[in-house]
Protein backbone atom coordinates (compact mmCIF):
# COMPACT_ATOMS: atom_id res chain seq x y z
CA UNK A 1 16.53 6.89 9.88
CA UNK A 2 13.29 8.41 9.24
CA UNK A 3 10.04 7.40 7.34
CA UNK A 4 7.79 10.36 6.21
CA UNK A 5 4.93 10.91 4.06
CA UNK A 6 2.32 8.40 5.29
CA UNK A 7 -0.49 8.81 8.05
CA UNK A 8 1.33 6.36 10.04
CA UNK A 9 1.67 2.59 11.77
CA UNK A 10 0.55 0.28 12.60
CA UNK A 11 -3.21 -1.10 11.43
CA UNK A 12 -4.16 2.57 9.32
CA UNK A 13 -5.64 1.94 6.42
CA UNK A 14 -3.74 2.53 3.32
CA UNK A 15 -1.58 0.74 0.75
CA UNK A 16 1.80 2.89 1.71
CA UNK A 17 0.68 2.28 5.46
CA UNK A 18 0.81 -1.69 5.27
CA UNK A 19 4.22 -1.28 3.18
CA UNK A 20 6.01 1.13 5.67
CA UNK A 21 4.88 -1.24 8.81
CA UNK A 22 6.16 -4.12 7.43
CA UNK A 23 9.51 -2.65 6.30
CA UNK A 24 10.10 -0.77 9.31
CA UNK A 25 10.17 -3.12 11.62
CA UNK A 26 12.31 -5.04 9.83
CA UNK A 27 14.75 -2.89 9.19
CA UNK A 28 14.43 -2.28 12.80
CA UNK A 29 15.47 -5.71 13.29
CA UNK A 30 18.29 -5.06 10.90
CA UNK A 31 19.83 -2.78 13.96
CA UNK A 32 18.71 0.53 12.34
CA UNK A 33 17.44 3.37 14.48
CA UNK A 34 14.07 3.78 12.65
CA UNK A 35 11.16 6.45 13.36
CA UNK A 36 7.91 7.10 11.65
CA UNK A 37 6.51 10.73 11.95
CA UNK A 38 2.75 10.14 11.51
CA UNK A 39 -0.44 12.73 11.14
CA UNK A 40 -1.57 12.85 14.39
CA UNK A 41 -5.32 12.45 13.82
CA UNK A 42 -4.73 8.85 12.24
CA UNK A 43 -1.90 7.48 15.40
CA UNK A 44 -3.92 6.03 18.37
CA UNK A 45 -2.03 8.26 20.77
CA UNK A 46 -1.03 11.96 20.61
CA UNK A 47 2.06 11.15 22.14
CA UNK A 48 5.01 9.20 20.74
CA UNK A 49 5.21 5.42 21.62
CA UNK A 50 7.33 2.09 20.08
CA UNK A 51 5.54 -0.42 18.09
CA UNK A 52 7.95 -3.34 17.50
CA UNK A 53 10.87 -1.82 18.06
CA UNK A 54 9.70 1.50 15.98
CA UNK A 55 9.24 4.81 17.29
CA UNK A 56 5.92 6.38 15.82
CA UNK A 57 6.24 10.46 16.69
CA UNK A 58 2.81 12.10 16.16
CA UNK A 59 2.99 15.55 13.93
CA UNK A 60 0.11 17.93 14.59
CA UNK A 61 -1.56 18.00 11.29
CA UNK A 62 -5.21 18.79 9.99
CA UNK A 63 -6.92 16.34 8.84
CA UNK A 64 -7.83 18.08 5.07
CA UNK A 65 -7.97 16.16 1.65
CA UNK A 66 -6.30 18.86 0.09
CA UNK A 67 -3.38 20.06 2.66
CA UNK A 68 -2.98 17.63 5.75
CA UNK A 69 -0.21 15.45 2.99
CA UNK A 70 2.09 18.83 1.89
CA UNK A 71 1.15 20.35 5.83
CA UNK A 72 2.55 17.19 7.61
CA UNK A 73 5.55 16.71 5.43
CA UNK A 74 6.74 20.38 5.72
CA UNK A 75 6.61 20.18 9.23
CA UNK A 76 7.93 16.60 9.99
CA UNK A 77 10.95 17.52 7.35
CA UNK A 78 11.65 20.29 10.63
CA UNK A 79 11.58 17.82 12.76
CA UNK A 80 13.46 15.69 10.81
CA UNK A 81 16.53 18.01 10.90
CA UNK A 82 16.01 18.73 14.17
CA UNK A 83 17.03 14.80 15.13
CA UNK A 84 19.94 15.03 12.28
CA UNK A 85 19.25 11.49 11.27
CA UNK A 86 21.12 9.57 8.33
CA UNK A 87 18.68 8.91 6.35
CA UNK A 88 15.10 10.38 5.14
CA UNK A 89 12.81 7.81 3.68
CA UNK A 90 9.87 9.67 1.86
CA UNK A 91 6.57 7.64 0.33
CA UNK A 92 4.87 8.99 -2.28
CA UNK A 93 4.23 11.70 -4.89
CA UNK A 94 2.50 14.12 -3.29
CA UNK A 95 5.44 14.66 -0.12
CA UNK A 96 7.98 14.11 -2.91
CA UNK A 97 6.96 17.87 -3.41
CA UNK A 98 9.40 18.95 -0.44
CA UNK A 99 12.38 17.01 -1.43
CA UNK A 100 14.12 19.87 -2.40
CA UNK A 101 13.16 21.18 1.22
CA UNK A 102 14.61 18.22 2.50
CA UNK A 103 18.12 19.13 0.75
CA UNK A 104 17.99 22.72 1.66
CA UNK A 105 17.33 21.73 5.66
CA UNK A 106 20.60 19.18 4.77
CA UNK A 107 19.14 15.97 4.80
CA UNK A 108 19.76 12.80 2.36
CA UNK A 109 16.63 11.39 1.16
CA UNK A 110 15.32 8.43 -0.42
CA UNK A 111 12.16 8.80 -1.86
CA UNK A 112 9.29 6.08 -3.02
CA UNK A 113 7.60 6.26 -5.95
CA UNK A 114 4.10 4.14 -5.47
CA UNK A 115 2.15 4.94 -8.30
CA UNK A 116 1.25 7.86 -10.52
CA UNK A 117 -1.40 9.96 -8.21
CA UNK A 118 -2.00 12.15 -10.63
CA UNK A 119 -4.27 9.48 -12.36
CA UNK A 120 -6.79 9.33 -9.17
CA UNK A 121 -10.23 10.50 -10.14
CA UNK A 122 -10.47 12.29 -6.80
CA UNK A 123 -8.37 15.11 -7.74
CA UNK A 124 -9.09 18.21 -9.83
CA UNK A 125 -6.52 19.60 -12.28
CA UNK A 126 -4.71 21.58 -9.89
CA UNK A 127 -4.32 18.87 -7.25
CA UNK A 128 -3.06 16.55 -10.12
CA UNK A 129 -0.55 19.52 -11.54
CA UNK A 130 1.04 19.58 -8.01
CA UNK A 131 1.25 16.01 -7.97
CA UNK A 132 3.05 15.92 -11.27
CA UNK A 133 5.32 18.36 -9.96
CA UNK A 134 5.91 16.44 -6.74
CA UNK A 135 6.95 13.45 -9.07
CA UNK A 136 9.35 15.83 -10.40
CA UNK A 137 10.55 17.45 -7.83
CA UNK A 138 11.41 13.81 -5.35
CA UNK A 139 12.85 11.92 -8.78
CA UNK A 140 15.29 14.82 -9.74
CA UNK A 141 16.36 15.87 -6.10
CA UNK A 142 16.38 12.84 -3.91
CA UNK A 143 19.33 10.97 -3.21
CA UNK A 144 18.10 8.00 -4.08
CA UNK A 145 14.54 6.20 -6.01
CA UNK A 146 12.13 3.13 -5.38
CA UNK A 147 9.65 2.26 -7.65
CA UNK A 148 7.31 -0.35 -6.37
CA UNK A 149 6.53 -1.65 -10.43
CA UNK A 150 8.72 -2.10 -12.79
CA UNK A 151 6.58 0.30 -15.34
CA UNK A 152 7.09 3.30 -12.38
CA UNK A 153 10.74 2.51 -12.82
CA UNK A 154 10.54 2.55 -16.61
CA UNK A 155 8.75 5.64 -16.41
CA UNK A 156 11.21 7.49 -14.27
CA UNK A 157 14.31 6.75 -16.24
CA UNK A 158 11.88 7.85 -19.70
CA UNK A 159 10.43 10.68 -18.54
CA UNK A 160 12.58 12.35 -15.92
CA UNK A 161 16.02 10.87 -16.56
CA UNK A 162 17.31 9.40 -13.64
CA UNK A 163 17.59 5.83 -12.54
CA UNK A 164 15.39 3.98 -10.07
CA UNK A 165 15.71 0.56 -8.21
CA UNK A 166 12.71 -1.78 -8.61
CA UNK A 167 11.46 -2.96 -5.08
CA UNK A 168 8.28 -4.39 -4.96
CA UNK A 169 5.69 -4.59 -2.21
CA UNK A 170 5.81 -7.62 -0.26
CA UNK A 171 3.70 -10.01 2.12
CA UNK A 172 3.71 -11.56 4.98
CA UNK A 173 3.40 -15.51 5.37
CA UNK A 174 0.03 -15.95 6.74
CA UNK A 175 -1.10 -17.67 9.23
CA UNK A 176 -1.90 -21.92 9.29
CA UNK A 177 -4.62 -21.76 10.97
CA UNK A 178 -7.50 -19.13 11.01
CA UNK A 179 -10.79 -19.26 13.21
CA UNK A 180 -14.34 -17.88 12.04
CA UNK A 181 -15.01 -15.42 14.84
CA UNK A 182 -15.68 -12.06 12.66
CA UNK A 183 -17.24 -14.27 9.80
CA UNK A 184 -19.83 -15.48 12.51
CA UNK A 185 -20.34 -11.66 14.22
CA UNK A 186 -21.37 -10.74 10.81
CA UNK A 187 -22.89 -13.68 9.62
CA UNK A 188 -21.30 -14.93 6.54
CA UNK A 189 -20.51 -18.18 5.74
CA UNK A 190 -16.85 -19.40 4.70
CA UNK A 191 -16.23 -19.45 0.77
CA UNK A 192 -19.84 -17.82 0.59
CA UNK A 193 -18.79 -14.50 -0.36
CA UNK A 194 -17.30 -12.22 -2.19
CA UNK A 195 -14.62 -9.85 -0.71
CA UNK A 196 -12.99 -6.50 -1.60
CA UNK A 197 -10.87 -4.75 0.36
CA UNK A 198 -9.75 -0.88 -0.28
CA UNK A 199 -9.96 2.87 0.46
CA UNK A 200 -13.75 4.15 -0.34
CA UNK A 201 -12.57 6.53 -2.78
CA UNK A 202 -13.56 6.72 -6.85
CA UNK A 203 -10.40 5.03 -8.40
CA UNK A 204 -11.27 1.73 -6.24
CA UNK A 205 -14.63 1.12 -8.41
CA UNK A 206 -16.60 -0.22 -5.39
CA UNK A 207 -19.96 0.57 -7.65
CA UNK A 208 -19.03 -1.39 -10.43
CA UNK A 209 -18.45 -4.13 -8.20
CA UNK A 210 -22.16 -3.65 -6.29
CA UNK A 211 -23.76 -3.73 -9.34
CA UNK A 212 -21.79 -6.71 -10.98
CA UNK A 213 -23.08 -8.53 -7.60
CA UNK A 214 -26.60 -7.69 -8.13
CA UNK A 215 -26.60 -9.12 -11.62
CA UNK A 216 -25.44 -12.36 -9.93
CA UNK A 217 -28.94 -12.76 -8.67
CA UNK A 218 -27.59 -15.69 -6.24
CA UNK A 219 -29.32 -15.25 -2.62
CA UNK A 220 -27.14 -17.75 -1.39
CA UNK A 221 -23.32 -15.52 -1.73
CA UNK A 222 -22.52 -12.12 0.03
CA UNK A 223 -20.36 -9.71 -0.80
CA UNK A 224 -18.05 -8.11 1.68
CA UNK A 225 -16.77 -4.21 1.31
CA UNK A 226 -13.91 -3.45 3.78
CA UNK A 227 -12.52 -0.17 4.27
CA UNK A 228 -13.68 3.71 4.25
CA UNK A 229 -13.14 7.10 3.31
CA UNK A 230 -10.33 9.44 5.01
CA UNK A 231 -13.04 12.37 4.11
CA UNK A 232 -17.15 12.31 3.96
CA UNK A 233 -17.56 12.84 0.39
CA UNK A 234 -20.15 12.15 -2.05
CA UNK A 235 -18.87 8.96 -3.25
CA UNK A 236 -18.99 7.26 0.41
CA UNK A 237 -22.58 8.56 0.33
CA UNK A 238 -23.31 6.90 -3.10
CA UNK A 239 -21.40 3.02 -2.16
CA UNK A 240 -23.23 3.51 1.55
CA UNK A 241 -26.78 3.94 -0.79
CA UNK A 242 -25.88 1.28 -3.09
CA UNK A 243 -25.05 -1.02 -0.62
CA UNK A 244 -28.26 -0.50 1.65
CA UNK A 245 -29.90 -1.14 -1.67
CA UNK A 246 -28.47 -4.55 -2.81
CA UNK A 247 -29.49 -7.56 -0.93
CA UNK A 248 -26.30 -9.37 0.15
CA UNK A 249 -24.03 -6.37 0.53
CA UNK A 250 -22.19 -5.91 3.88
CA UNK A 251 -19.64 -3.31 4.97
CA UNK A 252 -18.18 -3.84 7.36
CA UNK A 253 -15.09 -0.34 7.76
CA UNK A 254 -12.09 -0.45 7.83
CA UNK A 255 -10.13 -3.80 9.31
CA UNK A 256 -7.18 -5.23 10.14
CA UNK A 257 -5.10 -8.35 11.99
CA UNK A 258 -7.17 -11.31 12.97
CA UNK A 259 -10.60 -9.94 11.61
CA UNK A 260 -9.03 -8.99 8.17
CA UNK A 261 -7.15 -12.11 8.19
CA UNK A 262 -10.15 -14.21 8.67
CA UNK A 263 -12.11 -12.18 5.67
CA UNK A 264 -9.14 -13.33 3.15
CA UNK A 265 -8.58 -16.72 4.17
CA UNK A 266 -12.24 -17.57 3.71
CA UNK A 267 -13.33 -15.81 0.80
CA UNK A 268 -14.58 -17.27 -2.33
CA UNK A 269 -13.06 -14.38 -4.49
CA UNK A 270 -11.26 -11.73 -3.86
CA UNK A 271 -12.02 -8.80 -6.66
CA UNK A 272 -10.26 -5.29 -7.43
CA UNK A 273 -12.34 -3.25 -9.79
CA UNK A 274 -9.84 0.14 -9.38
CA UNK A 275 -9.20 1.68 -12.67
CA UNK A 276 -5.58 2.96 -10.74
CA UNK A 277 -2.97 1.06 -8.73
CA UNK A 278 0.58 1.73 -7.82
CA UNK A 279 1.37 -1.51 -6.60
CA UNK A 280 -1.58 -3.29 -5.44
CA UNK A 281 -0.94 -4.55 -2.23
CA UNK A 282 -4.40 -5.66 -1.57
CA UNK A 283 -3.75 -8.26 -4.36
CA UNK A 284 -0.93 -9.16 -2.83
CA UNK A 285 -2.25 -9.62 0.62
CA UNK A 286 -4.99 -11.44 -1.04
CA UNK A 287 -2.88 -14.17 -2.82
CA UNK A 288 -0.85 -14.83 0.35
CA UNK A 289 -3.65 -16.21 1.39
CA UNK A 290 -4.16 -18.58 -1.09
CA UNK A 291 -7.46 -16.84 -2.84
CA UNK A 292 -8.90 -16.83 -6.13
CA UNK A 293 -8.26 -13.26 -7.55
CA UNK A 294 -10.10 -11.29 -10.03
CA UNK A 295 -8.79 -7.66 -11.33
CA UNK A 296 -8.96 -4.83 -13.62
CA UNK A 297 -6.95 -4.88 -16.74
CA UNK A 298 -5.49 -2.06 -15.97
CA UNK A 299 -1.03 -2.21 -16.37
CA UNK A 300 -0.36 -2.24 -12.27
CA UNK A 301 -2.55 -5.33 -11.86
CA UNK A 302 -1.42 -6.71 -15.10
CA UNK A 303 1.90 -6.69 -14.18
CA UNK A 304 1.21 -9.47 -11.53
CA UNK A 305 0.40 -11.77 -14.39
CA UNK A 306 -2.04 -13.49 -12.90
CA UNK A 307 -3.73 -15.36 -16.16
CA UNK A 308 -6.32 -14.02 -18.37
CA UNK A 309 -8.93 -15.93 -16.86
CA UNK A 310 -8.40 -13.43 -13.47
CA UNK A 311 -8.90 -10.01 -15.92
CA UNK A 312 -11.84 -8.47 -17.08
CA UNK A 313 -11.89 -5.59 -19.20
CA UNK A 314 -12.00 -1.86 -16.74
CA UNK A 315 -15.30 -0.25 -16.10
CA UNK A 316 -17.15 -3.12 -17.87
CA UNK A 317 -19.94 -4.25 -15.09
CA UNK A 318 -21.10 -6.86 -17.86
CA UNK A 319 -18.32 -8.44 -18.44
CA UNK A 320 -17.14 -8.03 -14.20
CA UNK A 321 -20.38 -10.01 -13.53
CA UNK A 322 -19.48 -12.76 -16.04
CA UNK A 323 -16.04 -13.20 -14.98
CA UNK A 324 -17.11 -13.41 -11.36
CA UNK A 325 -19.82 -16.40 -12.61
CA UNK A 326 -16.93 -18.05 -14.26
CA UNK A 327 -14.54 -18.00 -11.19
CA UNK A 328 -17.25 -19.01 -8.92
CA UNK A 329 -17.67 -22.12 -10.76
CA UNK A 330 -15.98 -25.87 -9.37
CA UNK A 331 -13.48 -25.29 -12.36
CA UNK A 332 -12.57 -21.48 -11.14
CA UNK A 333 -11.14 -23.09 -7.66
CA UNK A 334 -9.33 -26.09 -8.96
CA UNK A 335 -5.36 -24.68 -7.99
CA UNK A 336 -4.23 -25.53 -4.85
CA UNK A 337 -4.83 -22.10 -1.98
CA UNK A 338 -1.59 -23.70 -0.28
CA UNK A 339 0.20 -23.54 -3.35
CA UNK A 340 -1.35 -20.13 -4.73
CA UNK A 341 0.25 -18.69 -1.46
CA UNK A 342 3.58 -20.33 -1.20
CA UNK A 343 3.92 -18.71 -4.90
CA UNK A 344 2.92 -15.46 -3.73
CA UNK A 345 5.42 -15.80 -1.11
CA UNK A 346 8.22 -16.87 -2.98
CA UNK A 347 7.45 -13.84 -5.66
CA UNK A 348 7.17 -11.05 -3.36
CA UNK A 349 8.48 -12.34 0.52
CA UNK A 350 9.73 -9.21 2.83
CA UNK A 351 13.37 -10.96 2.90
CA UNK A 352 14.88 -9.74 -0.23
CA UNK A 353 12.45 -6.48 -0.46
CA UNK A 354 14.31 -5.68 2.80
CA UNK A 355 17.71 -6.66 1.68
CA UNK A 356 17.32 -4.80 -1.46
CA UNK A 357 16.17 -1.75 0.24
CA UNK A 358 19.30 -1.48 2.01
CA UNK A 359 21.22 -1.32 -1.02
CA UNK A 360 19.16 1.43 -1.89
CA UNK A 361 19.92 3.69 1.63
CA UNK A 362 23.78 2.12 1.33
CA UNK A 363 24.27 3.94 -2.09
CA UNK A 364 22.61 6.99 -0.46
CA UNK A 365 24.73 7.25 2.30
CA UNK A 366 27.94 6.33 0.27
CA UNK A 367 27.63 9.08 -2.28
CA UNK A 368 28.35 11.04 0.94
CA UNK A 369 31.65 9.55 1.61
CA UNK A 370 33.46 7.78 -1.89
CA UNK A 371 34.40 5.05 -1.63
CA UNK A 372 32.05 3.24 1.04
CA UNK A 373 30.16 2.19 -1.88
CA UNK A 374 30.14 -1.90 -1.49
CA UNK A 375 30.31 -2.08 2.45
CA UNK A 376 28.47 -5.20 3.24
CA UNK A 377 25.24 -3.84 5.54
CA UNK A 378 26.75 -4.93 9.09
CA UNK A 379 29.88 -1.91 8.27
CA UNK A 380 27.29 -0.28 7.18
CA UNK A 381 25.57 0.06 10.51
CA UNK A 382 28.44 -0.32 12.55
CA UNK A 383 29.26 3.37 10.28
CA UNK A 384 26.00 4.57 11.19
CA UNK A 385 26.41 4.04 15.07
CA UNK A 386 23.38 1.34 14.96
CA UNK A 387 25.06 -2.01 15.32
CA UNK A 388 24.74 -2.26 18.56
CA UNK A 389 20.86 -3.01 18.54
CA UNK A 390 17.96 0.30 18.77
């Protein structure tokens, strides 16, 4: 099977990039035959290679806001039917656009719904028209639907009548133990600081949480901004002034593995300001690690029910910079970061995400051939010519 529609694995920055890594390589270890066709300009080689057991096939795209999405999915769809495989997986909105492509060129295609694009400040009207069409287009002509929150799943079956499993993102279990190295290359101090992790783009708020910091007014806590911008734009421009201009402000681009790791498990508070969210797996990653979260009210985070103590009302720096007071304080760190985690785990662990997943590609591949509907998944891949390992 295929994945399509994201810049590609592994470490690129990008909500849809963590979940596709994860669930690749475990279905992978499933015994499916799994590739990734990434944009070339993101991959860390030009030509294709196997990360855990997962073939990642660079497809020569530009790299454009605007076209480098629609480009690369057009042309990995090609290459898609090219390699006949069983199954295309598309992620997100915006590719959704080609799914009826994807049908003409023959292939059967699940697609993921992550979150209502159309709602990100970046884009004008006509980039959010095409994104409302590509919702259309991959709900009405794909095989099969995801939705990674249960109100995307409501919202299919209201607005474009067709049913949709819910399959969250998950986590991974992290790890015991966790040195100090990065905190130390750029000095900050364990439970010091403040951390937020996300694309520097408008929807992710990264101002409002600058200048909720500076009304702090403690010398003695940081706050730490990781991740960048895909494209130079005027809003990386603004956070990069802002920053430079607030004592206590480090960015530190984009990370991942041990360095990331590090940043989570010894934060202080971990805060997301976006005013939009499919599902947010920065939360997520966050509260596998056991830390104190703090998020917009907005439905995606609220969803996570996380207590009203961890909201604050969107775009409200006042009341951001209060809340952050309050869960700085002895009493905001009372529960248990073991047991915050192990909760986290037990709510959204890879496991059943993967298991349920497969149900979703099974009922793809059966409305091909009646009757194949409730094969158990070994059959299934014994059908598919993948039981024997990769």
């Amino acid at each position: 099977m295929i994945f399509l529609g994201l810049r590609g694995i592994p470490e690129i920055q990008g909500g849809v990039e963590t979940h596709v890594a994860a669930l690749a390589v475990r279905i992978a270890q499933r015994g499916w035959q799994v590739e990734v066709l990434g944009r070339r300009p993101y991959l860390p080689s030009p030509e294709p290679y196997v990360w855990k057991g997962v073939v990642v096939t660079p497809i020569w795209t530009p790299r454009s806001k605007h076209v480098e999405a629609l480009l690369h999915t057009t042309l990995g769809l090609f290459a898609a039917a090219r390699r006949n495989p069983d199954l295309v997986h598309i992620h997100a909105i915006g590719p959704a656009l080609l799914t009826p492509l994807a049908r003409l060129l023959g292939l059967r295609v699940v697609v993921t719904h992550h979150g209502f694009d159309y709602e990100r400040q970046k884009w004008g009207w006509m980039a959010k028209s095409v994104l409302r069409a590509g919702e259309w287009m991959g709900m009405k002509f794909a095989h099969a639907r995801i939705g990674v929150a249960k109100g995307i799943v409501d919202s299919v079956r209201a607005r474009h009548g067709v049913p949709a499993s819910f399959i969250p993102n998950g986590v991974e279990s992290s790890t015991p133990k966790l040195g100090t190295s990065y905190l130390d290359y750029i000095d900050v101090k364990p439970y010091r600081y403040i951390l937020s992790v996300g694309r520097i783009v408008e929807e992710k708020r990264q101002l409002d949480l600058i200048d909720a910091f500076a009304r702090l007014g403690d010398p003695t806590r940081k706050l730490i901004i990781v991740g960048t911008a895909d494209h130079n734009g005027n809003y990386l421009r603004a956070v990069e002034k802002a920053a430079a201009a607030t004592p206590g402000v480090v960015m530190t681009g984009f990370q991942s593995g041990e360095s990331l790791a590090q940043l989570y498990r010894h934060a202080a508070l971990f805060v997301l300001p976006s005013s939009h969210e499919g599902m947010p797996m920065v939360l997520l990653e966050a509260l596998s690690h056991g830390v104190p979260c703090l998020a917009s009210d907005i439905d995606a985070n609220l969803a996570l029910d996380l207590g009203p103590e961890s909201y604050f009302p969107l775009g409200d720096v006042d009341a951001l910079a209060g809340a952050i007071r309050l869960k700085l304080a002895p009493s905001g760190n009372l529960p248990d970061r073991s047991e915050r985690a192990a909760r986290a785990l037990d709510c959204f662990g890879w496991d059943p995400i993967v298991d349920r997943t497969i149900e979703v590609y099974e009922s793809a591949l059966a409305a091909r051939k009646p009757g194949r509907a409730h094969r158990g998944g070994t059959d299934l891949k014994n059908h598919l010519g993948f039981g024997g390992g990769q």
